[in-house]
Every structure is written in structure tokens, then in C-alpha cells.
C-alpha atoms as a PDB file:
ATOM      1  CA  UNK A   1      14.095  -0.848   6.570  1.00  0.00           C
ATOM      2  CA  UNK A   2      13.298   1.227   4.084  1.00  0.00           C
ATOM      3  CA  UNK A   3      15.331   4.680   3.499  1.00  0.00           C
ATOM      4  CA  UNK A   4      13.161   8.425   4.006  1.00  0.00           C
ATOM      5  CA  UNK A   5      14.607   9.546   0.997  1.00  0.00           C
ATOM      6  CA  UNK A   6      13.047   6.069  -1.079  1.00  0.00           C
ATOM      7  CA  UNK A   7       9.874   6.237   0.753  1.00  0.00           C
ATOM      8  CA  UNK A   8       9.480  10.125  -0.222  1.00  0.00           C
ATOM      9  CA  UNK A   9       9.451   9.163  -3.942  1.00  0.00           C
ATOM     10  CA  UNK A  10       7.614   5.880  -3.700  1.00  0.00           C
ATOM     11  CA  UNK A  11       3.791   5.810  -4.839  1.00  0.00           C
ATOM     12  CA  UNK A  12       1.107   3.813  -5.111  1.00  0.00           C
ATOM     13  CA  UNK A  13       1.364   2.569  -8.708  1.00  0.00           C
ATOM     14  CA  UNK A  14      -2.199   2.274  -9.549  1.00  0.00           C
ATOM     15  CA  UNK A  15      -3.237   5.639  -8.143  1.00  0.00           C
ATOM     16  CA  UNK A  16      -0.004   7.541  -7.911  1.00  0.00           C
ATOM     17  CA  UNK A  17      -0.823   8.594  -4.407  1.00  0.00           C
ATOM     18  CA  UNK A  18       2.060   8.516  -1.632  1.00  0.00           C
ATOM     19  CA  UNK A  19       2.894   5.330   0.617  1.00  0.00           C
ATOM     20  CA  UNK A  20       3.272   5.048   4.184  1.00  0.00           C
ATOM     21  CA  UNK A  21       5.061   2.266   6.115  1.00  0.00           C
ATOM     22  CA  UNK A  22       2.980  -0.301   8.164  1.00  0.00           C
ATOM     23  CA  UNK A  23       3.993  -3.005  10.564  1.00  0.00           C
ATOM     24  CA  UNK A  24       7.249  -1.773  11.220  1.00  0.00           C
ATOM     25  CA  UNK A  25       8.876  -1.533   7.511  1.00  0.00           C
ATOM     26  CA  UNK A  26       6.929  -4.843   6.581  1.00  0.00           C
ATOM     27  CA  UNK A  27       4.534  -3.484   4.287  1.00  0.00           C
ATOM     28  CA  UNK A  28       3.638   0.075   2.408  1.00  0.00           C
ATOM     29  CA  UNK A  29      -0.050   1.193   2.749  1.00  0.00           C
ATOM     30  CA  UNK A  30      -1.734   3.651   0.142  1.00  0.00           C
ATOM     31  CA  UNK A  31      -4.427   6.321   2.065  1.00  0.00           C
ATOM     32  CA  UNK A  32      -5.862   6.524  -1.064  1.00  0.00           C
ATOM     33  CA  UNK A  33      -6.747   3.400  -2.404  1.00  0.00           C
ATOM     34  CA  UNK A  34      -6.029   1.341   0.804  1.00  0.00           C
ATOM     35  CA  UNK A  35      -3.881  -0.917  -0.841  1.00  0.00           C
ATOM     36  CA  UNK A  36      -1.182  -2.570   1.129  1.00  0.00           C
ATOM     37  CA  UNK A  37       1.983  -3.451  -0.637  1.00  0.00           C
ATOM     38  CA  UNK A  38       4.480  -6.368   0.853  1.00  0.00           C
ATOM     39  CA  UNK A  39       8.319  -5.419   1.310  1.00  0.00           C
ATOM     40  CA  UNK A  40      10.378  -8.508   0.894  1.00  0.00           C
ATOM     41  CA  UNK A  41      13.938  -8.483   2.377  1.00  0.00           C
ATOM     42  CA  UNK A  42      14.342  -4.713   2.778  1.00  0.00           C
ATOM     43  CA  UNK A  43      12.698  -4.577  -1.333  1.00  0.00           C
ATOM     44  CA  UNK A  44       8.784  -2.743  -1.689  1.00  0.00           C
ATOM     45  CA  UNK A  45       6.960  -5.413  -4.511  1.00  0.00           C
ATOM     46  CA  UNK A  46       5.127  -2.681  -5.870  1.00  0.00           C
ATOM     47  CA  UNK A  47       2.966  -5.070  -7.778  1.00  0.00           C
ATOM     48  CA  UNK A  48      -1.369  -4.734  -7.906  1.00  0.00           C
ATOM     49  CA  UNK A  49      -1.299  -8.192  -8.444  1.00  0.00           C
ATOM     50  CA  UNK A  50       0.822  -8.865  -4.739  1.00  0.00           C
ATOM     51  CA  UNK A  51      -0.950  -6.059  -2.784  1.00  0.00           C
ATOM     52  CA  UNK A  52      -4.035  -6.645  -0.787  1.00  0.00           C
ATOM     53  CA  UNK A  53      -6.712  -4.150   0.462  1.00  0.00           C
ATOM     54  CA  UNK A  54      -6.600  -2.932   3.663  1.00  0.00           C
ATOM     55  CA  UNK A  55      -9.950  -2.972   5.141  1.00  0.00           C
ATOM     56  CA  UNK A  56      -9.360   0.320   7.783  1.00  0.00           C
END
């Protein structure tokens, strides 16, 4: 799970928008650009290269 305070100051890194949780803590989703990021053992991969697009 990740901490409020982390998720506050996390962002999308290709559009610098803020990140919500989805599925529980299992992945961060962008409103912006859609793109959902994985979070691997408690860690967000904020990588464009591991997210995938969200089509809602």
C-alpha cells in the first residue's frame, strides 16, 4: 500500500499530472493521459515504457 503523503507528490512522468490508485494499491492511473502505471511489491514503476493505456 502506498502512503497519502507519497501518492500526494507522485505524478505522471510524461505529463506531470497527478496519480490516483487503481485496483486496490495495484496500479497508479493518470486522468490525464490515461496511463496506468504497475506497483510492484508496495514500489510505483513509474516507467512509460511499463505503463499501459487505460482505455476508460
Amino acid at each position: 500500500m502506498i502512503s497519502r503523503e507519497l501518492l500526494e507528490i507522485l505524478v505522471c512522468p510524461l505529463c506531470k499530472k497527478p496519480l490516483i490508485e487503481k485496483d486496490n494499491g495495484a496500479s497508479l492511473k493518470c486522468a490525464a493521459c490515461r496511463r496506468v502505471y504497475p506497483v510492484r511489491d508496495d514500489i510505483p514503476i513509474l516507467l512509460v515504457d511499463e505503463a499501459t493505456i487505460d482505455p476508460a
